[in-house]
N, C-alpha and C. Protein backbone atom coordinates (compact mmCIF):
# COMPACT_ATOMS: atom_id res chain seq x y z
N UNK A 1 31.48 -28.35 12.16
CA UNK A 1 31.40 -26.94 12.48
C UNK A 1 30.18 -26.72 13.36
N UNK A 2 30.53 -26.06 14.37
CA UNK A 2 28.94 -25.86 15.71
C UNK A 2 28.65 -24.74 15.03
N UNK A 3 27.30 -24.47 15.01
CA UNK A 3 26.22 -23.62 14.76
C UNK A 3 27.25 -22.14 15.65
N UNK A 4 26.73 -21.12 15.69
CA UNK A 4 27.37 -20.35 16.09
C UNK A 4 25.84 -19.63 16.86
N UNK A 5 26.22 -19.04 18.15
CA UNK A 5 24.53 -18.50 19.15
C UNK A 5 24.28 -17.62 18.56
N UNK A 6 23.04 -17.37 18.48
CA UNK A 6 22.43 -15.83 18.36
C UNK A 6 22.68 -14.95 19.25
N UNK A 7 23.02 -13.93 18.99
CA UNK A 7 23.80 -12.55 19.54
C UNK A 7 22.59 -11.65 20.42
N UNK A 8 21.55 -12.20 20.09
CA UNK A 8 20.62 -11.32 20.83
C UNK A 8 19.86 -12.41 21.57
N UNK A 9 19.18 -12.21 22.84
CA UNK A 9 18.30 -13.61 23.60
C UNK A 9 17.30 -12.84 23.44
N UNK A 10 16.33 -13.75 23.66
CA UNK A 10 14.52 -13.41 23.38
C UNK A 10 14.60 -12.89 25.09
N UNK A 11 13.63 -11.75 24.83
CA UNK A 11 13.52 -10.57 26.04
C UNK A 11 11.87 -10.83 25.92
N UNK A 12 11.05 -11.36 26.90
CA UNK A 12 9.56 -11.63 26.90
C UNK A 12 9.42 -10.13 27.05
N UNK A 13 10.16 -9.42 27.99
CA UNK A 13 9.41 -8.39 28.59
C UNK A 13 9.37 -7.18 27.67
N UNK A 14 10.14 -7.65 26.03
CA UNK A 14 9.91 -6.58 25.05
C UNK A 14 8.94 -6.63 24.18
N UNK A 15 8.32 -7.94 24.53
CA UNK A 15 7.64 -8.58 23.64
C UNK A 15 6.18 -8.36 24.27
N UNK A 16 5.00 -7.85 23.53
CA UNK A 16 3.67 -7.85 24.25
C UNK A 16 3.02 -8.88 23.54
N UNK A 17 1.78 -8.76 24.76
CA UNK A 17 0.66 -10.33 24.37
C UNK A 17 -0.37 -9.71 23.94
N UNK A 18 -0.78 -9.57 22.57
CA UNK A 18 -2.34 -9.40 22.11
C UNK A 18 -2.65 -10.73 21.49
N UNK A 19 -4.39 -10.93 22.42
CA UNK A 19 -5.06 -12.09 21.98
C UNK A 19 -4.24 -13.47 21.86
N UNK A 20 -3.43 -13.35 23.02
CA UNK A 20 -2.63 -14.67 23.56
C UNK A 20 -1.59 -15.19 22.19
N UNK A 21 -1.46 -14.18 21.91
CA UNK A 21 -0.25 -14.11 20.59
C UNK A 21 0.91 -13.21 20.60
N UNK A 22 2.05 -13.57 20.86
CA UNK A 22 3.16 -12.69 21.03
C UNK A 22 3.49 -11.49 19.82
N UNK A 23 3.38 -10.40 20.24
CA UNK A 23 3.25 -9.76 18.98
C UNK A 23 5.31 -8.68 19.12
N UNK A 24 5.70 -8.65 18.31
CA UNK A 24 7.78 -8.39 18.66
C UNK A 24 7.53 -6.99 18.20
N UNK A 25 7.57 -5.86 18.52
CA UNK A 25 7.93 -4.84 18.10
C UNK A 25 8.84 -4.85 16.81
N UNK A 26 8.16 -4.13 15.93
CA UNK A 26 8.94 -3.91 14.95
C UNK A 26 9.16 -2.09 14.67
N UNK A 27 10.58 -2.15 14.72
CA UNK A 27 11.31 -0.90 13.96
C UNK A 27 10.84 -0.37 12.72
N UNK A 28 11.13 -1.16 11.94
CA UNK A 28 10.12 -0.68 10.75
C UNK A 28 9.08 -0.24 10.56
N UNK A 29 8.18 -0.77 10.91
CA UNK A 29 6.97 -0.39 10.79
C UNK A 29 6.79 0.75 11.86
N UNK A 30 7.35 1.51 12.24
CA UNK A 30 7.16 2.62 13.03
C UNK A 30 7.99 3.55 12.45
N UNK A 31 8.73 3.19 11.43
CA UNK A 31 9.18 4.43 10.48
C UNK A 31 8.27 5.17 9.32
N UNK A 32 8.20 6.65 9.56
CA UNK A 32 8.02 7.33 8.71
C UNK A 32 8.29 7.51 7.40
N UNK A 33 6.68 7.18 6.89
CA UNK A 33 7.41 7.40 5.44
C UNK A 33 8.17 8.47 5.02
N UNK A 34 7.41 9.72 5.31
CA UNK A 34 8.76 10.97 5.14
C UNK A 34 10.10 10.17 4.81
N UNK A 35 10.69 9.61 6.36
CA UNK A 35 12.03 8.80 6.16
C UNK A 35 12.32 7.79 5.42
N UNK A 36 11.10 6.80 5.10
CA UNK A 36 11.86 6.25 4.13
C UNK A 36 12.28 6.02 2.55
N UNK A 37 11.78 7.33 2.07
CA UNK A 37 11.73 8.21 0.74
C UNK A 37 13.27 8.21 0.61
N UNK A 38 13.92 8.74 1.28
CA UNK A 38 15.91 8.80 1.96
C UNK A 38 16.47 8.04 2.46
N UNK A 39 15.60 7.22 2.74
CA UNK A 39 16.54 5.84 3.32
C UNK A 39 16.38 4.46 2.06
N UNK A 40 15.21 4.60 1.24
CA UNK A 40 15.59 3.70 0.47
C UNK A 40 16.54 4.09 -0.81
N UNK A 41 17.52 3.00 -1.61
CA UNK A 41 18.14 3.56 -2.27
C UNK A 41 17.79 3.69 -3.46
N UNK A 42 16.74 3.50 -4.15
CA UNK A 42 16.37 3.32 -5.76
C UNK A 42 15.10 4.15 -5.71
N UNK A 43 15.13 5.12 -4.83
CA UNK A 43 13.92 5.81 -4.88
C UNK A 43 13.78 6.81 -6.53
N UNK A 44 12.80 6.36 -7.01
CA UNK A 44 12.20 7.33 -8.28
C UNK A 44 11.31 8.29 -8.31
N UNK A 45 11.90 9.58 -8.01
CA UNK A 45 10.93 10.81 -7.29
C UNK A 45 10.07 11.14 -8.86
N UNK A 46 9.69 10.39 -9.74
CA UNK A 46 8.41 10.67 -10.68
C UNK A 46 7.55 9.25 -10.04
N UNK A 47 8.04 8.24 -9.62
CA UNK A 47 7.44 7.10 -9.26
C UNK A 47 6.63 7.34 -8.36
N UNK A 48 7.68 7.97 -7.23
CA UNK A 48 6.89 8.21 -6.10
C UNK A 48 5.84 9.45 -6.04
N UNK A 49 5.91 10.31 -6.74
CA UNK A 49 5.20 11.16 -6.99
C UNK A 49 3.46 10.44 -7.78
N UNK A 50 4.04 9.79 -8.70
CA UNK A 50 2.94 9.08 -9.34
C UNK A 50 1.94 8.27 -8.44
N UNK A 51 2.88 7.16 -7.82
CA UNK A 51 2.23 6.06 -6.32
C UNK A 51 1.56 7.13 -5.50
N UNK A 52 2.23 8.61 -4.76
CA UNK A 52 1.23 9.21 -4.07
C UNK A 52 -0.23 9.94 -4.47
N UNK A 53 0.09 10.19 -5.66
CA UNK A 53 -1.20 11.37 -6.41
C UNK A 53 -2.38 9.49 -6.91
N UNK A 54 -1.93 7.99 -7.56
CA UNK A 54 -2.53 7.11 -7.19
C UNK A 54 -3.30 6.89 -6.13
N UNK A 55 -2.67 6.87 -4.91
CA UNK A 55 -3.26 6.62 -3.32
C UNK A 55 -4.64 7.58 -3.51
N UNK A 56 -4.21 9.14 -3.37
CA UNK A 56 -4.71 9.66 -3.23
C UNK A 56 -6.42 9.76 -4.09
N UNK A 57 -5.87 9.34 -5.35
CA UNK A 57 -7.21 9.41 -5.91
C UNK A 57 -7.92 8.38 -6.15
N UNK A 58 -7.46 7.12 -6.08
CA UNK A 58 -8.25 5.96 -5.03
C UNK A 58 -9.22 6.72 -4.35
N UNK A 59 -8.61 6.76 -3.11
CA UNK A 59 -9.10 7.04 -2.02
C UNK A 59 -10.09 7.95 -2.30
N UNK A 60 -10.25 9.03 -3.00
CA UNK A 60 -11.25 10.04 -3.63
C UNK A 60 -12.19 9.14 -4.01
N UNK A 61 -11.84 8.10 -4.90
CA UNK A 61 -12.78 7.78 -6.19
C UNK A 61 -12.52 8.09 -7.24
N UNK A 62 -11.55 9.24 -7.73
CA UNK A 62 -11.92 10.25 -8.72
C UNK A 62 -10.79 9.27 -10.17
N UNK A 63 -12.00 8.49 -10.96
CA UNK A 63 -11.49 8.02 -11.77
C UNK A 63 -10.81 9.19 -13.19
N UNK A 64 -11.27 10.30 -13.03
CA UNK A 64 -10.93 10.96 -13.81
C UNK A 64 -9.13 11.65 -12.91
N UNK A 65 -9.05 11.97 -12.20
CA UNK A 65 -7.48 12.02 -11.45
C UNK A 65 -6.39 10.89 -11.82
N UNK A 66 -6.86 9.29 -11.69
CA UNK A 66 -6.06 7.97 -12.17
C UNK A 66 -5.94 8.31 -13.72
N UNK A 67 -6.69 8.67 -14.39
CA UNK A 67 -7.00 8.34 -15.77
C UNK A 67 -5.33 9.52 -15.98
N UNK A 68 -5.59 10.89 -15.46
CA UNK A 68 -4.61 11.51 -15.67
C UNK A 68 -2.97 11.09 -15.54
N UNK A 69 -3.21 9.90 -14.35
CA UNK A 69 -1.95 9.62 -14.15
C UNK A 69 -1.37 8.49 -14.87
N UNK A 70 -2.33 7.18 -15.91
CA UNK A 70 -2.14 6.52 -16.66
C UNK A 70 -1.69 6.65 -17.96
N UNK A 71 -1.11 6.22 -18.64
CA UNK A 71 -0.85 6.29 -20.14
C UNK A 71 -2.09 5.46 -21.09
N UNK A 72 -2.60 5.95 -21.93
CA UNK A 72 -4.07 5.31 -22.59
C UNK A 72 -3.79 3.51 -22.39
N UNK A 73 -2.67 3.31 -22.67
CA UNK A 73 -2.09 1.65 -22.99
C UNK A 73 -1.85 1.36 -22.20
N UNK A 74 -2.37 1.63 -20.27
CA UNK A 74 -1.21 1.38 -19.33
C UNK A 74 -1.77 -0.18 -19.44
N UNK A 75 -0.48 -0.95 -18.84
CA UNK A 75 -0.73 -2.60 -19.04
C UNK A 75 -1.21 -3.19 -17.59
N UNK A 76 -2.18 -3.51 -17.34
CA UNK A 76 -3.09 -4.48 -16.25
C UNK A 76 -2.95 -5.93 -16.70
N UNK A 77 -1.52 -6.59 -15.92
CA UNK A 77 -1.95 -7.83 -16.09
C UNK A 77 -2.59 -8.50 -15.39
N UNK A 78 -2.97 -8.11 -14.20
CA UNK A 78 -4.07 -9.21 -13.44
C UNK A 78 -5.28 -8.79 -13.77
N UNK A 79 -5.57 -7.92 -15.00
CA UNK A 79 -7.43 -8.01 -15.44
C UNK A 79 -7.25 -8.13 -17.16
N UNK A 80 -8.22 -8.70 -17.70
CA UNK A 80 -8.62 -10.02 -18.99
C UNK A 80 -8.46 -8.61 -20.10
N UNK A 81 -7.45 -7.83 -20.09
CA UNK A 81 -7.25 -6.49 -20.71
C UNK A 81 -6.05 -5.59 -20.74
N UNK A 82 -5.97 -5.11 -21.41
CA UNK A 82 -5.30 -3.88 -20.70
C UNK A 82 -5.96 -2.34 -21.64
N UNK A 83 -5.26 -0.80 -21.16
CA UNK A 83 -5.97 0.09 -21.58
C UNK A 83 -6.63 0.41 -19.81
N UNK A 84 -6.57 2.33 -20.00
CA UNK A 84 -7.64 2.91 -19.12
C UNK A 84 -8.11 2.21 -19.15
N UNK A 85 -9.45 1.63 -20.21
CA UNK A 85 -10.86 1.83 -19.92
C UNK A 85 -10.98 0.24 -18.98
N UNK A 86 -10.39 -0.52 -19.05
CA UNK A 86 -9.97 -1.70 -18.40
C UNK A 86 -10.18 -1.67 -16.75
N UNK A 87 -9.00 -0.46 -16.58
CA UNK A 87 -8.14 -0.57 -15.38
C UNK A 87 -9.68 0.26 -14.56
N UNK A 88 -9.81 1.44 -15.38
CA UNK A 88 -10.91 1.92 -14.47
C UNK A 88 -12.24 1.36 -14.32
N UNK A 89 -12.97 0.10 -15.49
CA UNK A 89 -13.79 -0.53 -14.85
C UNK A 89 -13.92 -1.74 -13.73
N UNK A 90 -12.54 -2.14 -13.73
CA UNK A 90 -11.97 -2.91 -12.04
C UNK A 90 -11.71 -1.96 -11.31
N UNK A 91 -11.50 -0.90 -11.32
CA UNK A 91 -11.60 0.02 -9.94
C UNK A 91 -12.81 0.61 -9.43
N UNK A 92 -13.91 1.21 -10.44
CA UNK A 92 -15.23 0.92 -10.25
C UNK A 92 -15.87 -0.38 -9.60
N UNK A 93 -15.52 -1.20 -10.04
CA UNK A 93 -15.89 -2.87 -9.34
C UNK A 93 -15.34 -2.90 -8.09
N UNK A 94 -14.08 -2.50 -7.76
CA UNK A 94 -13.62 -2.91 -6.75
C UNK A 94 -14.35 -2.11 -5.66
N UNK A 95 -14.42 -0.69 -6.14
CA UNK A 95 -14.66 0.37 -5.60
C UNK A 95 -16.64 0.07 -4.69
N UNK A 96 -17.25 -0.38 -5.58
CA UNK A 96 -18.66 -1.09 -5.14
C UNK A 96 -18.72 -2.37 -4.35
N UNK A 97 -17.88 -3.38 -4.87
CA UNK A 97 -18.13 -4.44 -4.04
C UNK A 97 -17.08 -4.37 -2.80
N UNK A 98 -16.22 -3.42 -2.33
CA UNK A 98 -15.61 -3.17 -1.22
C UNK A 98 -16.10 -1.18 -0.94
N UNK A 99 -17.00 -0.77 -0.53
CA UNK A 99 -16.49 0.77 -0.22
C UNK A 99 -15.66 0.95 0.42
N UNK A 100 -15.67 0.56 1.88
CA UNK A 100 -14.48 0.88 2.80
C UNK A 100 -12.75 0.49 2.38
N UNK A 101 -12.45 0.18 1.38
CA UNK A 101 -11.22 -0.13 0.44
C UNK A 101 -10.42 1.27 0.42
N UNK A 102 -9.14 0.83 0.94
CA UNK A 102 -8.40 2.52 0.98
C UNK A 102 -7.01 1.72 0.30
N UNK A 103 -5.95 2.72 -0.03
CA UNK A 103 -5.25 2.41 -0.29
C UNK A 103 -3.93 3.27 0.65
N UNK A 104 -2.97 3.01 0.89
CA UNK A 104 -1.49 3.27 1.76
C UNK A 104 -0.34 3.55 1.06
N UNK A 105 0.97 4.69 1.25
CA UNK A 105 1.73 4.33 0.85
C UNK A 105 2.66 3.22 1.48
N UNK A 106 3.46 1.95 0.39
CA UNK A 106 3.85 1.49 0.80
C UNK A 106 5.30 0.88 0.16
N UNK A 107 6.30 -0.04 0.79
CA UNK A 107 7.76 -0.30 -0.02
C UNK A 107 7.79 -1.27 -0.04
N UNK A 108 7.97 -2.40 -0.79
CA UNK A 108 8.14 -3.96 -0.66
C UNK A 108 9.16 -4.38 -1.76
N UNK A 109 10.46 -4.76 -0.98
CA UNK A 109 11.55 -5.25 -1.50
C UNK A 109 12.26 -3.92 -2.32
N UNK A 110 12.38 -2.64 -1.64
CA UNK A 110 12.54 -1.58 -1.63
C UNK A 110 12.08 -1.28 -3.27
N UNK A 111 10.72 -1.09 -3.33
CA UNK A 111 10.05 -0.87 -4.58
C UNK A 111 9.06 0.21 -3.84
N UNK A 112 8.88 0.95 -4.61
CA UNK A 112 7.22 2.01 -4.17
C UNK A 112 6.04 0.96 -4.69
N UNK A 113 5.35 1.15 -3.74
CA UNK A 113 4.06 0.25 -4.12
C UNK A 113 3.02 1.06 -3.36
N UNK A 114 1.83 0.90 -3.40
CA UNK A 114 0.57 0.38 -2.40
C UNK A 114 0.53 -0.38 -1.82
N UNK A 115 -0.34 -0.47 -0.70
CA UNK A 115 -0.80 -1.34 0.54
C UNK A 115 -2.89 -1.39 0.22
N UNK A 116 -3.44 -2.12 -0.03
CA UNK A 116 -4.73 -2.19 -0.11
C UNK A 116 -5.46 -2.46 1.56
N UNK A 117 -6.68 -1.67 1.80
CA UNK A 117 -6.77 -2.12 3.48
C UNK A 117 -8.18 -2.26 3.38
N UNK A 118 -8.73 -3.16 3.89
CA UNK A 118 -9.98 -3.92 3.78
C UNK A 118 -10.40 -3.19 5.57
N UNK A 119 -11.50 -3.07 6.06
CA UNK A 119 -11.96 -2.76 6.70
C UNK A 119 -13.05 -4.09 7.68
N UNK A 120 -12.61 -4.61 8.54
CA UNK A 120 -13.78 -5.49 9.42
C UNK A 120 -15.49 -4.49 10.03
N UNK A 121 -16.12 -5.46 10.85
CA UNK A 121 -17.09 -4.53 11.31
C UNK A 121 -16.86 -3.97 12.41
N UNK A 122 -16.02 -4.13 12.78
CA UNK A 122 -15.16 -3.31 14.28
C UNK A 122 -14.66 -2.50 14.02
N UNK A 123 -14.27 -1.90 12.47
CA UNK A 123 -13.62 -0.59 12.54
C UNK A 123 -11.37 -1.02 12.16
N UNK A 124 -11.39 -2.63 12.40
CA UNK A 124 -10.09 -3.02 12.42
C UNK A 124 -9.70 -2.95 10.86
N UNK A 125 -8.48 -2.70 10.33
CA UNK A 125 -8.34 -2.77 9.43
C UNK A 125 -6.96 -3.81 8.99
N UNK A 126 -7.32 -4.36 7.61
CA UNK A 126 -6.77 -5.74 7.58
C UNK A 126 -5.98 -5.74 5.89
N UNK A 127 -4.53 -5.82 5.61
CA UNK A 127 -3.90 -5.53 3.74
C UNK A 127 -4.47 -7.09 3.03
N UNK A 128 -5.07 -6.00 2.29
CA UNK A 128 -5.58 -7.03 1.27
C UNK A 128 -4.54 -7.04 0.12
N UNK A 129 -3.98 -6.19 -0.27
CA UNK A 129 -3.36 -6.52 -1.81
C UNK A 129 -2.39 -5.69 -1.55
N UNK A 130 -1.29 -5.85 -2.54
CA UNK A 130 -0.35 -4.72 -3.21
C UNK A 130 0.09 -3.99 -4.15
N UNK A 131 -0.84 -3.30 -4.56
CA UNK A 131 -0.87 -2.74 -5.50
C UNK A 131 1.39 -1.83 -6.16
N UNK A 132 1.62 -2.70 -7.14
CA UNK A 132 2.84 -2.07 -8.08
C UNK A 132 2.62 -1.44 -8.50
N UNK A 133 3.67 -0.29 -9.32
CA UNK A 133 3.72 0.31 -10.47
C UNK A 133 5.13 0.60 -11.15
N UNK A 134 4.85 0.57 -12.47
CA UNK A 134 5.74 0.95 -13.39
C UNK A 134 5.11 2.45 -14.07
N UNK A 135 6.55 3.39 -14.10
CA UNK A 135 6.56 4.71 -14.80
C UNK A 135 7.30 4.56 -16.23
N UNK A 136 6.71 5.40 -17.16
CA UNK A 136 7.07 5.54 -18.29
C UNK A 136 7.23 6.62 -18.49
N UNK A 137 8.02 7.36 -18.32
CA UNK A 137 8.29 9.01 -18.67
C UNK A 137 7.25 9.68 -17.58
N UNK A 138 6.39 10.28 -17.48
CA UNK A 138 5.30 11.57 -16.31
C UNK A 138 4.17 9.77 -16.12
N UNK A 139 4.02 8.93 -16.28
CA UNK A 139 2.67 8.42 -16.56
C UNK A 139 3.19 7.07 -16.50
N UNK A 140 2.07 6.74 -15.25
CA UNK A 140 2.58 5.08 -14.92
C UNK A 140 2.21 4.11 -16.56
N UNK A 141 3.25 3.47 -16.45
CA UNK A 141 3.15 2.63 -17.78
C UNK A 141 2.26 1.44 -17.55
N UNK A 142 2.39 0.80 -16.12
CA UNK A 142 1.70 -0.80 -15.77
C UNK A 142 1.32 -0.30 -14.10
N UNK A 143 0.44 -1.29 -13.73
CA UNK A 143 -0.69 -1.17 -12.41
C UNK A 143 -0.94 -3.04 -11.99
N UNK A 144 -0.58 -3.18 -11.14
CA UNK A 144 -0.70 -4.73 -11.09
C UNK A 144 -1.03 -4.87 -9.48
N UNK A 145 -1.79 -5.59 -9.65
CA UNK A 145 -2.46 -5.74 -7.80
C UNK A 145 -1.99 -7.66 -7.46
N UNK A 146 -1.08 -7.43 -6.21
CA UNK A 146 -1.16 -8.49 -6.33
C UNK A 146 -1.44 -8.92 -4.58
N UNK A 147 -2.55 -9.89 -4.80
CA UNK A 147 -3.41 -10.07 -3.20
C UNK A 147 -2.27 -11.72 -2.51
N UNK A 148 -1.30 -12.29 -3.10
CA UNK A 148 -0.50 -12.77 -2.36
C UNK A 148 0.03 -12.68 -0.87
N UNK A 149 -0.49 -14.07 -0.69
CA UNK A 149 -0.53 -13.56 1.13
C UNK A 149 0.77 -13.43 2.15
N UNK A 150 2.09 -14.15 1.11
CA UNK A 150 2.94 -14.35 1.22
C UNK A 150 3.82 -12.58 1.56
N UNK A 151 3.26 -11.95 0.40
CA UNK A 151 3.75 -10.30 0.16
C UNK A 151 3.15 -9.42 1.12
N UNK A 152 1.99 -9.89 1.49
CA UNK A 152 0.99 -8.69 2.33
C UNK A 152 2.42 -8.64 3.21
N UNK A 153 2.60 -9.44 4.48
CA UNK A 153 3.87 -8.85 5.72
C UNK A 153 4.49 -8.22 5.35
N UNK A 154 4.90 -8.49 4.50
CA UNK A 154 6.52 -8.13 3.70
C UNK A 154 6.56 -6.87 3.73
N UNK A 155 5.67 -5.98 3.23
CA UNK A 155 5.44 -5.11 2.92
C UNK A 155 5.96 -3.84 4.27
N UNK A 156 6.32 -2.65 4.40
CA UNK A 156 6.13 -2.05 5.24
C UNK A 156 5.39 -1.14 4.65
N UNK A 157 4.12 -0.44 5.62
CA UNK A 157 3.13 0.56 5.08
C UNK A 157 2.13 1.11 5.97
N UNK A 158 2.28 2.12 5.71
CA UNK A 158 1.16 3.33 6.59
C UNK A 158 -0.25 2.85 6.67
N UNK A 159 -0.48 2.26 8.07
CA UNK A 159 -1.90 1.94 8.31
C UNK A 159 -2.82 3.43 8.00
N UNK A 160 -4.38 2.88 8.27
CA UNK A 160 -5.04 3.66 7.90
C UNK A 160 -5.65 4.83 9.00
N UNK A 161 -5.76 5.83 9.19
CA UNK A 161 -6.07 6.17 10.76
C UNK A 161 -7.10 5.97 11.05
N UNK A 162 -7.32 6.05 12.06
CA UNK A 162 -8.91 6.15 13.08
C UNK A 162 -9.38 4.82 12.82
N UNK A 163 -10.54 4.45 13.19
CA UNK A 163 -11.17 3.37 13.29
C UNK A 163 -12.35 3.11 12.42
N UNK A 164 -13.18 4.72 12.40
CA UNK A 164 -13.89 4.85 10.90
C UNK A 164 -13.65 4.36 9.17
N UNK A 165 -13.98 3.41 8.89
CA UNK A 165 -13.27 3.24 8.01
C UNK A 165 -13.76 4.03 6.93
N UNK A 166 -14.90 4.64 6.86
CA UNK A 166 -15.80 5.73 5.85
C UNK A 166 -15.30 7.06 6.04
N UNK A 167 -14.02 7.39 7.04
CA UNK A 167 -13.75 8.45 7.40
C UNK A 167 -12.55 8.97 6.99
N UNK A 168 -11.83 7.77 6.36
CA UNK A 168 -10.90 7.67 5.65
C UNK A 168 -10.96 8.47 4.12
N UNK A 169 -12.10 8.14 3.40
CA UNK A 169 -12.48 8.14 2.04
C UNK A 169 -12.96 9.81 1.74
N UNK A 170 -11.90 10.01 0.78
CA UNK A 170 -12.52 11.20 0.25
C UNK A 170 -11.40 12.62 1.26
N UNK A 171 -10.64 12.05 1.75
CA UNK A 171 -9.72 12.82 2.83
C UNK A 171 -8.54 13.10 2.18
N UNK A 172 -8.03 12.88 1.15
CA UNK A 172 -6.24 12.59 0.51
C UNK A 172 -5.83 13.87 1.52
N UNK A 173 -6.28 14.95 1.34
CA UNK A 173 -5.65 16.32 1.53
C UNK A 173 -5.23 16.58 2.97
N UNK A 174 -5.95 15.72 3.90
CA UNK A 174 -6.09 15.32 5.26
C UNK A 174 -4.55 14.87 5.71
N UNK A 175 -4.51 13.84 4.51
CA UNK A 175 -3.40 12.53 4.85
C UNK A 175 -2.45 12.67 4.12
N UNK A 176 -1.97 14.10 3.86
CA UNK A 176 -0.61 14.52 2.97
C UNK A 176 0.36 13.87 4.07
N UNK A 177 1.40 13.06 3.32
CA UNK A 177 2.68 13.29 4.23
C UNK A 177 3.38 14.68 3.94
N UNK A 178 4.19 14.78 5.02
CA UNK A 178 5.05 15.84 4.91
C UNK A 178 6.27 15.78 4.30
């Protein structure tokens, strides 16, 4: 049996060169999250509600906002615990030994997740992790970060704007989607 051709030929001239690396336009990643709330099919509008009011208070700091959105028992398996008081002293940690640390909404393997974004000294910004979640009735049940480098691409997710990465922080209300 012969292989059968690919239906589409490589087009250079769709293709741009940053830093002598072919970079392919992607469709996806130029979709709106707005849109893809309706375009994915297992969307859980308490999930997603939960993942955005998360982002958001990350991004604040405001461990007392997360705490609201956790269940006392929520389960952290990537920290030596579980429980609030757990989850919010690794977000304190994280929160000091990275400031410029934001978080994105994001979908991976049509799941609501986070996108974690690390900040260079140029202002470039680079996904460090992916933050999951599980809902249990109003209140995420589990929180799991996982920095797999394999998952970061995978992921589609709302970069961070501007180049400031301190300009980001403390903005949620800024960066409502619509």
């Amino acid at each position: 049996m012969r292989p059968t051709a690919p239906s589409a030929r490589f087009d250079p001239a769709a293709v741009a060169v940053e830093d002598d690396l072919w970079v392919r336009p992607d469709a996806a990643a130029e979709t709106e999250m707005s849109d893809w709330d309706s375009a994915t099919p297992r969307v859980d509008a308490t999930l997603n509600a939960l993942r955005d009011d998360f982002v958001d208070a990350f991004n604040d700091r405001d461990l007392d906002a997360v705490q609201g959105l956790c269940r006392a028992d929520v389960e952290c398996p990537d920290l030596p615990g579980d429980g609030f008081e757990v989850l919010a002293d690794e977000l304190t940690a994280v929160w000091e030994r990275s400031p410029g640390v934001v978080l994105t909404r994001a979908v991976l393997d049509d799941e609501l997740c986070a996108m974690a974004w690390l900040p260079d000294d140029e202002g470039r910004w680079s996904r460090a992790a992916v933050v999951r979640f599980v809902a249990a009735g109003d209140l995420l049940a589990l929180v799991t970060v996982s920095d797999d480098v394999g998952a970061l691409p995978l992921a589609t997710a709302t970069t961070p704007e501007g180049t400031d990465p301190l300009a980001w922080l403390g903005t949620s209300a800024e960066h409502e989607e619509a």
